[in-house]
Protein backbone atom coordinates (compact mmCIF):
# COMPACT_ATOMS: atom_id res chain seq x y z
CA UNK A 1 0.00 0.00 0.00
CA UNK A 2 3.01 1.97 0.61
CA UNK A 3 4.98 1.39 -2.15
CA UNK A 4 1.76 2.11 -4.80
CA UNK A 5 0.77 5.59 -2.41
CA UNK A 6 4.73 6.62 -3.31
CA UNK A 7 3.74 5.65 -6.84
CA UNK A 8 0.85 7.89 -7.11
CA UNK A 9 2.42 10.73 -5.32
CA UNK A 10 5.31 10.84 -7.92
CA UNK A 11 3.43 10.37 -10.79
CA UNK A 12 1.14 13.20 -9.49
CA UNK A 13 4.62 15.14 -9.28
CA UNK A 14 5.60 14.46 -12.82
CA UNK A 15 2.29 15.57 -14.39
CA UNK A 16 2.02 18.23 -12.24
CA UNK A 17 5.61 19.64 -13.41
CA UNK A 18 4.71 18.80 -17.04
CA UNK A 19 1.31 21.11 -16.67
CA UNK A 20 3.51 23.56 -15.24
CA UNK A 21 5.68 23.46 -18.91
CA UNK A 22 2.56 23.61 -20.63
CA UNK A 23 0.99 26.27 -19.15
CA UNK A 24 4.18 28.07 -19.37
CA UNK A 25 4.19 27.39 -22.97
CA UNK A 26 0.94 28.48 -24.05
CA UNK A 27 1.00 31.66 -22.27
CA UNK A 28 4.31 32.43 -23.74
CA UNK A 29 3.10 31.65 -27.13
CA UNK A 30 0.24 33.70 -26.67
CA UNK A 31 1.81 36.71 -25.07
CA UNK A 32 4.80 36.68 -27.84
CA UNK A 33 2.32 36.67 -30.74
CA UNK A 34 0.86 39.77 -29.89
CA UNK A 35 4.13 41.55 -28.84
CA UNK A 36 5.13 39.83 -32.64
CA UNK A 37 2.39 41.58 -34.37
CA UNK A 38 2.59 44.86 -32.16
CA UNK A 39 6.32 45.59 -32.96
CA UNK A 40 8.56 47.89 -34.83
CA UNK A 41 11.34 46.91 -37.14
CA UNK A 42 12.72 50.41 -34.86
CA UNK A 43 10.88 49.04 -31.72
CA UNK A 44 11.23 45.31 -30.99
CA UNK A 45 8.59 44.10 -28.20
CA UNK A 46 9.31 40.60 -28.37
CA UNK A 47 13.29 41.36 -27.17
CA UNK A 48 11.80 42.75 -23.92
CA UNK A 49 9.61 40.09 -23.85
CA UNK A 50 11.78 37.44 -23.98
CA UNK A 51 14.71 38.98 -21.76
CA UNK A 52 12.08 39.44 -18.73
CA UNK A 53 10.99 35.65 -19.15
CA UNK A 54 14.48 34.85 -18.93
CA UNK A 55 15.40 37.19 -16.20
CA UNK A 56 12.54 36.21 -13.99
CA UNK A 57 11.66 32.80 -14.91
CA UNK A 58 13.93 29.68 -13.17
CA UNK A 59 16.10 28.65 -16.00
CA UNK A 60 14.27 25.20 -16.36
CA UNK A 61 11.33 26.73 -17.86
CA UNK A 62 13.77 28.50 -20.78
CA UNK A 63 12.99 24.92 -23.16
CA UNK A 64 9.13 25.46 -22.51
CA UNK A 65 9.48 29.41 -23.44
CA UNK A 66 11.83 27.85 -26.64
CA UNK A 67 8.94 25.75 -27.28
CA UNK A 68 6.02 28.27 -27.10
CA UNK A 69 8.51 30.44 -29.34
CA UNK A 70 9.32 28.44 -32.16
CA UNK A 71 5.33 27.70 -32.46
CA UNK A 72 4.18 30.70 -34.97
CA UNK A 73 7.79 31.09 -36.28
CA UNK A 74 8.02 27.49 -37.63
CA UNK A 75 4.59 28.21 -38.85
CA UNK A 76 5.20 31.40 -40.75
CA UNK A 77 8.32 29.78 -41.67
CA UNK A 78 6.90 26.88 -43.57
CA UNK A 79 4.21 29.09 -45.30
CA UNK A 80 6.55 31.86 -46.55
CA UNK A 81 9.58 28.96 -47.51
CA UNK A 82 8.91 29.00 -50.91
CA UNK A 83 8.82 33.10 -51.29
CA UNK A 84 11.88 33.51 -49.43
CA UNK A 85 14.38 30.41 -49.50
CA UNK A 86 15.10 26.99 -47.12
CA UNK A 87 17.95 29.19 -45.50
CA UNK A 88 15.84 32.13 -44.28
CA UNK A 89 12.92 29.39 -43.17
CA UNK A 90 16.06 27.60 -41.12
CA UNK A 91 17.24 30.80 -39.68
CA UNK A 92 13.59 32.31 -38.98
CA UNK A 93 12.59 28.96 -37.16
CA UNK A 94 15.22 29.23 -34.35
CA UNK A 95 13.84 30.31 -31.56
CA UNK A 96 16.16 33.47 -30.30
CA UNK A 97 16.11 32.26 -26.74
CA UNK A 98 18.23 28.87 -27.59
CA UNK A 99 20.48 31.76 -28.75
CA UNK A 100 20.37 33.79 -25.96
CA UNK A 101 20.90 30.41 -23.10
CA UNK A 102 25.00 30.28 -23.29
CA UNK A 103 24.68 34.50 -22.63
CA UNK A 104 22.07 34.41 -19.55
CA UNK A 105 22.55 31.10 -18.12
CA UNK A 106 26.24 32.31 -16.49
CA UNK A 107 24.73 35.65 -16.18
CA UNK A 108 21.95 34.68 -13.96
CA UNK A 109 24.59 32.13 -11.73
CA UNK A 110 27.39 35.04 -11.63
CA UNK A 111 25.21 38.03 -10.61
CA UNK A 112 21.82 38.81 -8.99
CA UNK A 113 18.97 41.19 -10.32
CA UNK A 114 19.08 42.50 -6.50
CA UNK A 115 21.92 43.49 -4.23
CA UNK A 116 22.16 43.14 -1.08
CA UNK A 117 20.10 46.20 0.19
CA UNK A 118 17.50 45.28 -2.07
CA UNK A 119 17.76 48.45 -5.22
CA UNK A 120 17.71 46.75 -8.56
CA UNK A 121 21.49 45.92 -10.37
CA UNK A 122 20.59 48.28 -13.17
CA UNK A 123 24.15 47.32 -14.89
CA UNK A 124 23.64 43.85 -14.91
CA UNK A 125 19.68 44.34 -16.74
CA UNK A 126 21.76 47.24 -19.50
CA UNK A 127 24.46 44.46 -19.68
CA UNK A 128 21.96 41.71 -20.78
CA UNK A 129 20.18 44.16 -23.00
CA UNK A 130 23.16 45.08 -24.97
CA UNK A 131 24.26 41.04 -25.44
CA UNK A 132 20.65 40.21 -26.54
CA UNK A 133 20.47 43.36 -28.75
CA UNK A 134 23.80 42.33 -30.43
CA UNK A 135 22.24 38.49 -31.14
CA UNK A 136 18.79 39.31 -32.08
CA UNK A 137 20.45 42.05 -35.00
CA UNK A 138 22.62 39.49 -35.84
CA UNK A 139 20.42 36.80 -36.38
CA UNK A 140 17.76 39.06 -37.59
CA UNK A 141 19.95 40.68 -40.23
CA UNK A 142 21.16 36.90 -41.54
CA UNK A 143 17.82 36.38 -42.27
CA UNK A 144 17.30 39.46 -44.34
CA UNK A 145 20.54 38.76 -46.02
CA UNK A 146 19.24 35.24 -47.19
CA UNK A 147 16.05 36.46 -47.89
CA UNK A 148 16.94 38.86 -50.47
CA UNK A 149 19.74 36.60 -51.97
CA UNK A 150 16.83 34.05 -53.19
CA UNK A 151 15.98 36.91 -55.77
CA UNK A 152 18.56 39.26 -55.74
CA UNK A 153 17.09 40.49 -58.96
CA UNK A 154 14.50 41.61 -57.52
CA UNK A 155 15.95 44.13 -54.64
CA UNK A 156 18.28 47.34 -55.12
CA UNK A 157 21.71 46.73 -54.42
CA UNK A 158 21.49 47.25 -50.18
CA UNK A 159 24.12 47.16 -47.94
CA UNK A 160 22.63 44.96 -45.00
CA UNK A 161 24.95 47.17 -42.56
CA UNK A 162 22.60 50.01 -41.78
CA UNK A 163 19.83 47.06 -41.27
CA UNK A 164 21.68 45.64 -38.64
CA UNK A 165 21.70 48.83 -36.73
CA UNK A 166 18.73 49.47 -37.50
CA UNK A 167 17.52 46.44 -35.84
CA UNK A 168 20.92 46.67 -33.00
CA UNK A 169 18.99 49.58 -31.47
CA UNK A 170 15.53 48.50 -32.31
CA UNK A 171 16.04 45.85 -30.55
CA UNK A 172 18.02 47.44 -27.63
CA UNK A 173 14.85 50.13 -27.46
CA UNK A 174 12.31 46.86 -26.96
CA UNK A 175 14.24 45.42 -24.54
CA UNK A 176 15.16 48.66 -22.68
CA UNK A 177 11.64 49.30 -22.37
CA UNK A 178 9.39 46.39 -22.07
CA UNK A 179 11.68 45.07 -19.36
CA UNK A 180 12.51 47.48 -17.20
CA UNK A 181 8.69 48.04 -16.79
CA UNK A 182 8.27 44.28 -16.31
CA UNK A 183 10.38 44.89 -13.11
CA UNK A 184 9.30 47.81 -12.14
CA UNK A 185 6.13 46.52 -11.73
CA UNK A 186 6.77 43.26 -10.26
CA UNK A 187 8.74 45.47 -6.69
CA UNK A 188 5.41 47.99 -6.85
CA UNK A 189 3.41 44.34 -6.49
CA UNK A 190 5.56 43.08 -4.39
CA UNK A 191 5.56 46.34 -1.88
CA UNK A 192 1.54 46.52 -1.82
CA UNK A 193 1.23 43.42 0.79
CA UNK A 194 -2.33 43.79 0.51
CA UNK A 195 -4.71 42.10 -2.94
CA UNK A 196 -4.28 44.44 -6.23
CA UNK A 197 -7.30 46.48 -6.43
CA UNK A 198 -8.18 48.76 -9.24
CA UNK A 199 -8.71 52.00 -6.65
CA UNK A 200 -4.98 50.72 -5.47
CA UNK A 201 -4.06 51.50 -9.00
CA UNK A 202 -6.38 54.87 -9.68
CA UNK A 203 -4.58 56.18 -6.24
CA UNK A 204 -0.71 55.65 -7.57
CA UNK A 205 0.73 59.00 -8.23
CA UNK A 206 2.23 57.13 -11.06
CA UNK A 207 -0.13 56.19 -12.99
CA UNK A 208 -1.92 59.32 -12.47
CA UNK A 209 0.86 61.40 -14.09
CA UNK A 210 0.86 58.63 -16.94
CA UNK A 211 -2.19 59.93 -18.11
CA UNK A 212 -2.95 63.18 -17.03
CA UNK A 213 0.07 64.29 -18.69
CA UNK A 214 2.77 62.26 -19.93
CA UNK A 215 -0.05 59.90 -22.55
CA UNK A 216 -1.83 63.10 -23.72
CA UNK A 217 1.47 65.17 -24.58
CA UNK A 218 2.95 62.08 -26.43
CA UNK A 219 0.26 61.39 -28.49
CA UNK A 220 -0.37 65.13 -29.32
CA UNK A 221 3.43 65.42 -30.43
CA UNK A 222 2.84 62.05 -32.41
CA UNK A 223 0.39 63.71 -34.46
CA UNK A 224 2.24 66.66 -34.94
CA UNK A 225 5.02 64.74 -36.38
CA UNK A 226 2.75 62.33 -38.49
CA UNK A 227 1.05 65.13 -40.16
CA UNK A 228 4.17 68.00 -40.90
CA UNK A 229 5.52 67.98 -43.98
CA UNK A 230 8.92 69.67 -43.27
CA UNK A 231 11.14 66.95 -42.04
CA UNK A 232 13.10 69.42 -39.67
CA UNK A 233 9.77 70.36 -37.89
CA UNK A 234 9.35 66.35 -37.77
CA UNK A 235 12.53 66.05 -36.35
CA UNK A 236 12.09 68.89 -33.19
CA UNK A 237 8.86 67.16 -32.67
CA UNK A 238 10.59 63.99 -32.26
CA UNK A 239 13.10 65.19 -29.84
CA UNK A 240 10.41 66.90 -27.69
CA UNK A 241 8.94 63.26 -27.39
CA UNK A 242 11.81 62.43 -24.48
CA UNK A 243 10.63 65.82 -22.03
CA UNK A 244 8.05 63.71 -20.76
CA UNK A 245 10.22 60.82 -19.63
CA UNK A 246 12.46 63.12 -18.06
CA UNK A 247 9.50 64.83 -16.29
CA UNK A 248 8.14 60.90 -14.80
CA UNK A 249 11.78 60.19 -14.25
CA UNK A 250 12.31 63.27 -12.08
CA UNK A 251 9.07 62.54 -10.12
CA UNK A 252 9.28 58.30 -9.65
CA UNK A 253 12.74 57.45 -10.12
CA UNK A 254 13.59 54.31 -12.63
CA UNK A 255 10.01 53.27 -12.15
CA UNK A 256 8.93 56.61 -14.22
CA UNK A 257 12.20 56.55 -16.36
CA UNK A 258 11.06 52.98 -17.54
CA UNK A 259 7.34 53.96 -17.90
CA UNK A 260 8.15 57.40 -19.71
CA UNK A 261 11.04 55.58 -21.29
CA UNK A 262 8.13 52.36 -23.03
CA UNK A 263 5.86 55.09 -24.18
CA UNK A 264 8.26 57.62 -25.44
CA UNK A 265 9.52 54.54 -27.51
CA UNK A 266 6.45 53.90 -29.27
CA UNK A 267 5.48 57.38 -29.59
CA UNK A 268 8.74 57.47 -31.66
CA UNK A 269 7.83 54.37 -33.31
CA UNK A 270 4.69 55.15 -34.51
CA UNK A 271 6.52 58.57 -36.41
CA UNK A 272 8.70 56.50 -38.11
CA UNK A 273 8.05 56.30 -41.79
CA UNK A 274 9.33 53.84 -44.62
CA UNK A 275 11.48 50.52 -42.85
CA UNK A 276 14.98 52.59 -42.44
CA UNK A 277 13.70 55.99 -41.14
CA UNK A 278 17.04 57.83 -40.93
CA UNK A 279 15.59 60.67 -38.98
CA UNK A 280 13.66 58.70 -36.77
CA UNK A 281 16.98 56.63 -35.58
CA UNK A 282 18.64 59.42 -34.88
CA UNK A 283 15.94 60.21 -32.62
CA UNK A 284 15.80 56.54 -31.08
CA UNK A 285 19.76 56.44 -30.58
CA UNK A 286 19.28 59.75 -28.81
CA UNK A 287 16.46 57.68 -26.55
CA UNK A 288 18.08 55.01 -26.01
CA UNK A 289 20.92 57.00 -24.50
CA UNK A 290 19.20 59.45 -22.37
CA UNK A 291 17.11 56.57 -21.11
CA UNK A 292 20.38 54.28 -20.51
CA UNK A 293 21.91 56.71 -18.72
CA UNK A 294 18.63 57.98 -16.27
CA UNK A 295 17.83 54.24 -15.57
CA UNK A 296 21.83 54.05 -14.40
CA UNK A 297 21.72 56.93 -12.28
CA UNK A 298 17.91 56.38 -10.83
CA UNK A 299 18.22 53.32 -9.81
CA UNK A 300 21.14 54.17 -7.62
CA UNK A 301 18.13 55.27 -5.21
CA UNK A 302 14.90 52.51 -4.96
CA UNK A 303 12.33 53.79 -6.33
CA UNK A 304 9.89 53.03 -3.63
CA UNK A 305 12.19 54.94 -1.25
CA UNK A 306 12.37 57.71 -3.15
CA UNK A 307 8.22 58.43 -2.73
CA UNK A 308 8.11 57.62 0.63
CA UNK A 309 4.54 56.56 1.89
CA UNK A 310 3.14 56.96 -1.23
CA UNK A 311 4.60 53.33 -2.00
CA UNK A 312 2.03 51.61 -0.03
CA UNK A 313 -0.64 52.88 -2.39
CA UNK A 314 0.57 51.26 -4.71
């Protein structure tokens, strides 16, 4: 009776870790088809995405997040294989965060998201983000390469070098935003000690400033530059877009650099016109800069410290 109760209880182990893949998995899938279909070639979601599964998640879930990755690229893979070549389909179908594992995996064992008082090791997230942003261009720009080589005939002579920057700091941009935000989140959670409730959330300061101000102005200055004509106007427009990063930054630490920092991205996406916008990279290296440097020096000081009571509102 034992021996078959021991039985049970480890076979109710294995299928409850297997669920756990699953589930993993699917939400993954799910989550990284819409960040797919909501990116930039100048703003890469899924890069944030993946690097704050990775950061967060215990490294034995990394082959279910492979799994519930490679899902709609083997599929648009194998319907687009003919179009653009066997190579691009191979290099398309590899899920980036195989490629990432031999980066993060001695990362993660070598140095902690936290030190020891507790403030976030803002070096260690902008050292990831600058490894990942180096593979995913790579990768990403092999892929163009063998795309267009299956017709060359049928593309302008193009130097795949300004691609790969292109998609270098798109990529850095996605994951500079989407995962700071991720964690800036997850210590606001974590410091409520009470259920989430949605007047919890109407009461932060935070979000308050997100859209009383900060949403409104962006998406008035988006308009502005989507409808101008004179690229230099465009341009002054664009650089405006980073004020109101600075202004949430000044007011919540790194919480309101990364917040700011996400929107201020997009805004800038959304302005960019044509795949290569020239003028709109200059704008985004600018961003990614400023908001490098502010997420450095912020996070010297927790955010939560830095508002005093105000934290336990959430």
């Amino acid at each position: 009776m034992n021996g078959s109760t021991a039985l049970s209880h480890r076979t109710s182990e294995v299928w409850y870790r297997w669920g756990q893949y699953v589930a993993v998995a699917a939400a993954y899938e799910a989550v990284y088809e819409i960040a797919y279909y909501l990116s930039f070639q100048q703003f890469l979601l899924t890069t944030g995405l993946r690097l704050a599964c990775m950061l967060l998640l215990p490294s034995r879930f990394w082959p279910a997040l492979a799994i519930g990755e490679a899902v709609p690229l083997v599929e648009t893979a194998a319907f687009c294989a003919n179009q653009f070549g066997m190579l691009w389909a191979i290099l398309v179908s590899v899920p980036t965060v195989v490629l990432w594992w031999p980066l993060l995996k001695p990362l993660r064992k070598r140095w902690a998201l936290h030190d020891a008082s507790g403030r976030i090791s803002m070096p260690v997230i902008i050292g990831a983000t600058v490894s990942a942003a180096l593979i995913t261009a790579t990768i990403t720009t092999l892929a163009l390469v063998a795309a267009l080589s299956r017709t060359p005939e049928k593309w302008p002579v193009t130097s795949p070098t300004p691609f790969f920057f292109g998609y270098l700091l798109g990529a850095y941009l996605g994951a500079l935003t989407v995962t700071p935000v991720i964690l800036a989140l997850q210590e606001r959670y974590r410091a409520l000690r009470q259920p989430l409730r949605v007047n919890l959330i109407w009461r932060s300061t935070l979000v308050r400033d997100m859209l009383a101000w900060v949403v409104p102005a962006l998406a008035v200055l988006t308009c502005l530059a989507t409808v101008t004509d004179n690229e230099s106007i465009r341009q002054i427009i664009r650089l405006a877009l980073l004020w109101p990063m600075v202004g949430l930054a000044s007011r919540h630490g790194w919480h309101g650099t990364a917040l700011g920092g996400m929107a201020a991205s997009m805004a800038l996406a959304l302005t960019a016109t044509g795949q290569l916008d020239e003028g709109a990279l200059v704008i985004q290296a600018l961003l990614a800069s400023s908001l490098t440097a502010m997420l450095l020096w912020k996070a010297r000081t927790p955010a939560l410290e830095q508002q005093g009571v105000r934290v336990k509102r959430f």
